[in-house]
PDB file of N, CA and C in Angstrom:
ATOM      1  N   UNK A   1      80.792 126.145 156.482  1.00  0.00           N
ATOM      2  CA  UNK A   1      81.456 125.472 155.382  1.00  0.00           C
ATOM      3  C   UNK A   1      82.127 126.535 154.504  1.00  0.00           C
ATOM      4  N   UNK A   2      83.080 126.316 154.436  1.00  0.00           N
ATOM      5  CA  UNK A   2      84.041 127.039 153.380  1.00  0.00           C
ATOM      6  C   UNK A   2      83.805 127.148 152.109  1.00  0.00           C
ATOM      7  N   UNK A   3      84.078 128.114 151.063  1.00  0.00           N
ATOM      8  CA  UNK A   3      84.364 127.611 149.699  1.00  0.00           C
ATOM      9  C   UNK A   3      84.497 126.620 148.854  1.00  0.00           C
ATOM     10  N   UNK A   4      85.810 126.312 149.568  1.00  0.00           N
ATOM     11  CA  UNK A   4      86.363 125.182 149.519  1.00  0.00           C
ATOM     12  C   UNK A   4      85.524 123.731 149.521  1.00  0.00           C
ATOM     13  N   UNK A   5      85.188 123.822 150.536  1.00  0.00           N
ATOM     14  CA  UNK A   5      84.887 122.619 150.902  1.00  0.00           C
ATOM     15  C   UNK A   5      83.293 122.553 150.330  1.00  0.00           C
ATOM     16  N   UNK A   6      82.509 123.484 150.227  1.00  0.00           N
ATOM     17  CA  UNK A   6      81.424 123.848 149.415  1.00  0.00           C
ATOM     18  C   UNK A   6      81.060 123.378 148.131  1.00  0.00           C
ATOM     19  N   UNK A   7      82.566 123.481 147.482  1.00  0.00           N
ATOM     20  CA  UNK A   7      82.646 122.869 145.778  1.00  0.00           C
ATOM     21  C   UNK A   7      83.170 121.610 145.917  1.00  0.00           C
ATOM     22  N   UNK A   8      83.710 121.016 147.042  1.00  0.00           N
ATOM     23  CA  UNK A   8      84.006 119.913 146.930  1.00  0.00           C
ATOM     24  C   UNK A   8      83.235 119.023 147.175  1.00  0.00           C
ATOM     25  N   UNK A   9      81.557 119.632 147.917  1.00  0.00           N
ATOM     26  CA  UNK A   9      80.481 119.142 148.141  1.00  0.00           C
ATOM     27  C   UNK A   9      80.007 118.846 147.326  1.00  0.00           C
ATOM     28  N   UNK A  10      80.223 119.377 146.412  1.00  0.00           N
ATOM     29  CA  UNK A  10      79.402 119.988 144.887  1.00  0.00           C
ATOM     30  C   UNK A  10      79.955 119.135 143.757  1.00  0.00           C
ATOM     31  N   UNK A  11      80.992 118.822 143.846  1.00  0.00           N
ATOM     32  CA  UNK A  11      81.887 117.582 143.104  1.00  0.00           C
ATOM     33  C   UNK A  11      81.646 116.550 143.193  1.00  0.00           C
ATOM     34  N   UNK A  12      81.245 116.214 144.072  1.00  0.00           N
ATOM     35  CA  UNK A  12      81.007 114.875 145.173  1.00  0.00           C
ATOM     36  C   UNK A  12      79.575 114.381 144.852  1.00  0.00           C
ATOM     37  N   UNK A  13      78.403 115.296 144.906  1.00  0.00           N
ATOM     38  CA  UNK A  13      77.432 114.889 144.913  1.00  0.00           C
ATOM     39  C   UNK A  13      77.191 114.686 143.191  1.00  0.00           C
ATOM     40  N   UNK A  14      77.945 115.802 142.225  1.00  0.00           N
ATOM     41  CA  UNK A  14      77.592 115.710 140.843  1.00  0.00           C
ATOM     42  C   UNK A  14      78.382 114.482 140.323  1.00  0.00           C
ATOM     43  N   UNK A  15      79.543 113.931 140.731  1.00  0.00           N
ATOM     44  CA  UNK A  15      79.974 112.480 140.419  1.00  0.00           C
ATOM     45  C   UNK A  15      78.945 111.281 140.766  1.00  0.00           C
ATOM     46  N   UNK A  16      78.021 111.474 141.801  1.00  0.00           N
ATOM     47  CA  UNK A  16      76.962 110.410 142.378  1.00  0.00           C
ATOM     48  C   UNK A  16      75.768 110.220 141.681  1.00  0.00           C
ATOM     49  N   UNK A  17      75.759 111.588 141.070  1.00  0.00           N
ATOM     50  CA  UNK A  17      74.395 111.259 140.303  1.00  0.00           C
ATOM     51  C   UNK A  17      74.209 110.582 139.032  1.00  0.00           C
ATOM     52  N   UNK A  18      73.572 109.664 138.669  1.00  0.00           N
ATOM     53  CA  UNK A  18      73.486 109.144 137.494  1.00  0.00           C
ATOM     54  C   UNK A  18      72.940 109.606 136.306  1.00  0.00           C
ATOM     55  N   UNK A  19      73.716 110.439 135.465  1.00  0.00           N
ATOM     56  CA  UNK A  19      72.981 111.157 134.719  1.00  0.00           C
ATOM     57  C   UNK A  19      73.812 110.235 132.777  1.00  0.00           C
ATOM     58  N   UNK A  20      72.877 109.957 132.342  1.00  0.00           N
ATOM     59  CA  UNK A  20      73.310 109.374 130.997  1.00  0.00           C
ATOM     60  C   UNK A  20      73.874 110.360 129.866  1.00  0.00           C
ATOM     61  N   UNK A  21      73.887 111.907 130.426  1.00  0.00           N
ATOM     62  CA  UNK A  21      74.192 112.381 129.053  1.00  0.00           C
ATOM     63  C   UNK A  21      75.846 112.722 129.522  1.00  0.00           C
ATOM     64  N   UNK A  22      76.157 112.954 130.561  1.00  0.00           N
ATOM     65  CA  UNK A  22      77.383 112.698 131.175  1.00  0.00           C
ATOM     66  C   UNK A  22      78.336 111.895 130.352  1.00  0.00           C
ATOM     67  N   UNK A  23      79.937 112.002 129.800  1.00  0.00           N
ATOM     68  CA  UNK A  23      80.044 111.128 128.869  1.00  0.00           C
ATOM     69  C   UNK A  23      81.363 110.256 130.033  1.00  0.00           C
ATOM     70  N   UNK A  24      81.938 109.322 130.073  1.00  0.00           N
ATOM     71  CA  UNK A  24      82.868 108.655 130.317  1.00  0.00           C
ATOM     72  C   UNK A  24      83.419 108.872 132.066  1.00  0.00           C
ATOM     73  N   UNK A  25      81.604 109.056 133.012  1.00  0.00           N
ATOM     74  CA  UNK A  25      81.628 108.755 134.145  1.00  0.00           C
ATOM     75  C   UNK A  25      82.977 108.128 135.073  1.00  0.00           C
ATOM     76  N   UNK A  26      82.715 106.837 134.184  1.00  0.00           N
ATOM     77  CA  UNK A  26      83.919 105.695 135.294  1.00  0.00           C
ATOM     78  C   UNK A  26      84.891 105.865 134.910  1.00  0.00           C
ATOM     79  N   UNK A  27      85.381 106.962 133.512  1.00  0.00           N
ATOM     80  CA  UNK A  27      86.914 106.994 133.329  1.00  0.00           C
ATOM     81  C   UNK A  27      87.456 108.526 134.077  1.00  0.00           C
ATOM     82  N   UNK A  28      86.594 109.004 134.233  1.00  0.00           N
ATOM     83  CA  UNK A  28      86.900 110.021 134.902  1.00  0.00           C
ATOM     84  C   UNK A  28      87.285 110.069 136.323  1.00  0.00           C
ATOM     85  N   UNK A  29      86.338 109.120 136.877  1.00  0.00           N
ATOM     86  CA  UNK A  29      86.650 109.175 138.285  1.00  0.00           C
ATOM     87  C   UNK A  29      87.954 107.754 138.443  1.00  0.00           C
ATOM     88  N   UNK A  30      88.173 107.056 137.477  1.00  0.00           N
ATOM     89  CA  UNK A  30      89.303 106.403 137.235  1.00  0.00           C
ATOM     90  C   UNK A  30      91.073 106.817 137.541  1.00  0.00           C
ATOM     91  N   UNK A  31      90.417 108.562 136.216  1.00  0.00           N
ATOM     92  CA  UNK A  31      91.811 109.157 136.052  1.00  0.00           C
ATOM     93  C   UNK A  31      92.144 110.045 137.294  1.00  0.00           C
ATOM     94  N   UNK A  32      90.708 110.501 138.107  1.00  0.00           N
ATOM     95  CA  UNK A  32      90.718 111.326 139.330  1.00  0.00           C
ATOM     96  C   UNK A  32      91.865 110.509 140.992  1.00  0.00           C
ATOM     97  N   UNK A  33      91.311 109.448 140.665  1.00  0.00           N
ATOM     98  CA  UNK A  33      91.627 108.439 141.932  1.00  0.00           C
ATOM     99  C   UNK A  33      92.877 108.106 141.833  1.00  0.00           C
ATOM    100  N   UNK A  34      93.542 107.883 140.480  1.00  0.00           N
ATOM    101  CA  UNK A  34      95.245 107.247 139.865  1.00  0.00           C
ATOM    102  C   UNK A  34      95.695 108.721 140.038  1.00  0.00           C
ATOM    103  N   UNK A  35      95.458 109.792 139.447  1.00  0.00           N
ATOM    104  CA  UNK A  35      96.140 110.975 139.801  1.00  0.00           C
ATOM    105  C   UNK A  35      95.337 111.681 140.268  1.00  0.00           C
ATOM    106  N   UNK A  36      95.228 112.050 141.821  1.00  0.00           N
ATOM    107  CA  UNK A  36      94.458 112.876 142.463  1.00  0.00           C
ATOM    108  C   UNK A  36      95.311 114.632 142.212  1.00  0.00           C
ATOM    109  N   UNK A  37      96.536 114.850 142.266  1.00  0.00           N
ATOM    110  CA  UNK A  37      97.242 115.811 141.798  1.00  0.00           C
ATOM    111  C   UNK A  37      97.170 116.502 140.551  1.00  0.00           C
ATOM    112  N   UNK A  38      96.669 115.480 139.482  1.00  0.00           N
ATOM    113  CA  UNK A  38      97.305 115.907 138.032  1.00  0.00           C
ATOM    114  C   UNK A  38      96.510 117.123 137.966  1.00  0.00           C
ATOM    115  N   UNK A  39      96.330 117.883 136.789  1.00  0.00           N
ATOM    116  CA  UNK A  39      96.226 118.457 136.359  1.00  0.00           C
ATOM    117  C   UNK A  39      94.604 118.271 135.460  1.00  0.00           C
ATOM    118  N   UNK A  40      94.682 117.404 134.711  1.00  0.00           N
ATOM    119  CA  UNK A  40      93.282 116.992 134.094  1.00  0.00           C
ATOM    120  C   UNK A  40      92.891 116.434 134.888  1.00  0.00           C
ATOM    121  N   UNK A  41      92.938 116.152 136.091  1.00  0.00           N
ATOM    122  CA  UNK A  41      91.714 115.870 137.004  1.00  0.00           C
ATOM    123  C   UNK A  41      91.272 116.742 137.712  1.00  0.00           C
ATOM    124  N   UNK A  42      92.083 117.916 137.889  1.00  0.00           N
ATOM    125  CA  UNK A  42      91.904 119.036 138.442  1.00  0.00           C
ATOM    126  C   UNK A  42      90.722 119.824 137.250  1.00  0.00           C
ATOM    127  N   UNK A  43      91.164 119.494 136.044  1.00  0.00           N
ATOM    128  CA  UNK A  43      90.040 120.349 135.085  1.00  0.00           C
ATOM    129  C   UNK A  43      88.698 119.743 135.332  1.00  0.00           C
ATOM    130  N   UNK A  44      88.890 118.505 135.361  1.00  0.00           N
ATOM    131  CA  UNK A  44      87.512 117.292 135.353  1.00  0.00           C
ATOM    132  C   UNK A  44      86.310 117.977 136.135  1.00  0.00           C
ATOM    133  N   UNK A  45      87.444 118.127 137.561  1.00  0.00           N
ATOM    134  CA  UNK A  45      86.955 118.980 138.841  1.00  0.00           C
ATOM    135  C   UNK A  45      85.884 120.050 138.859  1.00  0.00           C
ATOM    136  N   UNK A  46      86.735 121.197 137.734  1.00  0.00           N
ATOM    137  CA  UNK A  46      86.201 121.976 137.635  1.00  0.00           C
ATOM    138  C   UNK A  46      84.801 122.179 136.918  1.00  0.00           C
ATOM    139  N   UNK A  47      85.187 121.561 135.886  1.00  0.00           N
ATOM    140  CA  UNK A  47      83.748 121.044 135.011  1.00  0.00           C
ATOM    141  C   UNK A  47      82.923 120.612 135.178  1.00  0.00           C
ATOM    142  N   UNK A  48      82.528 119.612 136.331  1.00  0.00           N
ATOM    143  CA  UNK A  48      81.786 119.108 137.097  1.00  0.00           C
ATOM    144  C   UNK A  48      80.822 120.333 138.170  1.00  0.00           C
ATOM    145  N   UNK A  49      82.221 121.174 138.950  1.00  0.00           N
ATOM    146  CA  UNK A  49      81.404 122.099 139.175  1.00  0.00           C
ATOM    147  C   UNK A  49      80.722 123.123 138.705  1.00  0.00           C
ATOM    148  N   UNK A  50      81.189 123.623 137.453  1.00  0.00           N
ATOM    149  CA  UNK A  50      80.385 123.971 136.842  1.00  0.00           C
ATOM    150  C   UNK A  50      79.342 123.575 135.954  1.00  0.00           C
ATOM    151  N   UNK A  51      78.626 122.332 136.050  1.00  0.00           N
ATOM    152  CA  UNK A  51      77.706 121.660 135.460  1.00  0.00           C
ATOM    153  C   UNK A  51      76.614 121.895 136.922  1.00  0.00           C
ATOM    154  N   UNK A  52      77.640 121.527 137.972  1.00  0.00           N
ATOM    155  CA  UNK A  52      76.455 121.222 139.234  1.00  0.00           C
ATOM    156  C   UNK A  52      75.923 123.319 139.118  1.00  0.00           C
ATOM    157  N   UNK A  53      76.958 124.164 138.786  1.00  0.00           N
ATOM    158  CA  UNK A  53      76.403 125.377 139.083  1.00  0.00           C
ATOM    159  C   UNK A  53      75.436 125.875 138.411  1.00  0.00           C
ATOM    160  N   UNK A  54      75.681 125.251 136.834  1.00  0.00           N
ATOM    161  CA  UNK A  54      74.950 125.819 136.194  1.00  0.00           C
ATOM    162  C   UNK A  54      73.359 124.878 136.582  1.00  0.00           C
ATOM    163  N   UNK A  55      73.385 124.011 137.002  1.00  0.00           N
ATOM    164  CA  UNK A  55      71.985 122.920 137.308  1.00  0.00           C
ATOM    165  C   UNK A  55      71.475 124.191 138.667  1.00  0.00           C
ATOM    166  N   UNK A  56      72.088 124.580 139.320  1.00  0.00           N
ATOM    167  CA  UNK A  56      71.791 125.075 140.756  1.00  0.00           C
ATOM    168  C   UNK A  56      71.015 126.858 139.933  1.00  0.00           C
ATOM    169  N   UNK A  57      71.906 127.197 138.891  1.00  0.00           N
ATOM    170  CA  UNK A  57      71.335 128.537 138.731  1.00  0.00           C
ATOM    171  C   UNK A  57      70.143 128.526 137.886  1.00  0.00           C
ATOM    172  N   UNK A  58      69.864 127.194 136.555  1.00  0.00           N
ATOM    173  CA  UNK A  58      68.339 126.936 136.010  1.00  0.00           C
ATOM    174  C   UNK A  58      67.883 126.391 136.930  1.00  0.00           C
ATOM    175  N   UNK A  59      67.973 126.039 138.260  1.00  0.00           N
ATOM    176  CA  UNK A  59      66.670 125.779 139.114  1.00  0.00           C
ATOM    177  C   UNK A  59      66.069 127.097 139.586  1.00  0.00           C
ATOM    178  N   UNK A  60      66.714 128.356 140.225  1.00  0.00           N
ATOM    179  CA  UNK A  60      66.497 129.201 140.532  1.00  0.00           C
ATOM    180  C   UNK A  60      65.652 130.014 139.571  1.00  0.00           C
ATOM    181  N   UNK A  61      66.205 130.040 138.365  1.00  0.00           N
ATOM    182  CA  UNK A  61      65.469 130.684 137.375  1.00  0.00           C
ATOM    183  C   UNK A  61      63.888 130.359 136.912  1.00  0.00           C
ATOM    184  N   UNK A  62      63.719 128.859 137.344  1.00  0.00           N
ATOM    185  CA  UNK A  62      62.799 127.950 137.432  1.00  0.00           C
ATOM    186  C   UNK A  62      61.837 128.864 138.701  1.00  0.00           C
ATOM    187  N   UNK A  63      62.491 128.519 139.349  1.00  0.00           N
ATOM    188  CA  UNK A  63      61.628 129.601 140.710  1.00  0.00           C
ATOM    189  C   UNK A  63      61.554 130.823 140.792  1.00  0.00           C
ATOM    190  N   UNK A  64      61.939 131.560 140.163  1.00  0.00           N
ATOM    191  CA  UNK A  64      61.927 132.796 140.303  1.00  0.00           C
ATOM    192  C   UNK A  64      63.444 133.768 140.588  1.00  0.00           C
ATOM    193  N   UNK A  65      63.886 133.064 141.399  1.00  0.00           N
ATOM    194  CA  UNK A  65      64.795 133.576 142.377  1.00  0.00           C
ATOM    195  C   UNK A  65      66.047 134.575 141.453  1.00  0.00           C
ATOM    196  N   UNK A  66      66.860 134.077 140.433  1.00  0.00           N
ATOM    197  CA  UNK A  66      67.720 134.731 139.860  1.00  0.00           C
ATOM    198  C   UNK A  66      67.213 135.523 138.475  1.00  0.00           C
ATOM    199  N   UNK A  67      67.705 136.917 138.906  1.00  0.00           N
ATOM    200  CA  UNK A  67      67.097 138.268 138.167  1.00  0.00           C
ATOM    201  C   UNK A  67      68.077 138.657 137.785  1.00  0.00           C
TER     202      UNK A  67
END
């Protein structure tokens, strides 16, 4: 798996999860689906992955793993 396709894993699964502190879920993936190109969905994108990264690096820290 690529990069690429790695964070898009990562996008994918952090849009699925139901998390309540998340703010405006269904408008996001609203504005994602009407403009898959734009630009603020491209940020949305990013933000997402970095929510799923930062969840992935306090688990590690949780375990030990990141020093």
């Amino acid at each position: 798996m690529t990069k690429a396709e790695s964070a898009l894993h990562m996008i994918e699964k952090e849009r699925e999860q139901n998390n309540n502190n998340r703010l405006f879920a269904r408008e996001i993936n609203a504005v994602y689906e009407q403009h898959p190109s734009d630009a603020y969905a491209f940020g949305i994108d990013m933000f997402l992955l970095g929510i799923a990264k930062g969840r992935r690096m306090e688990k590690a820290a949780r375990k030990g793993g990141a020093r």
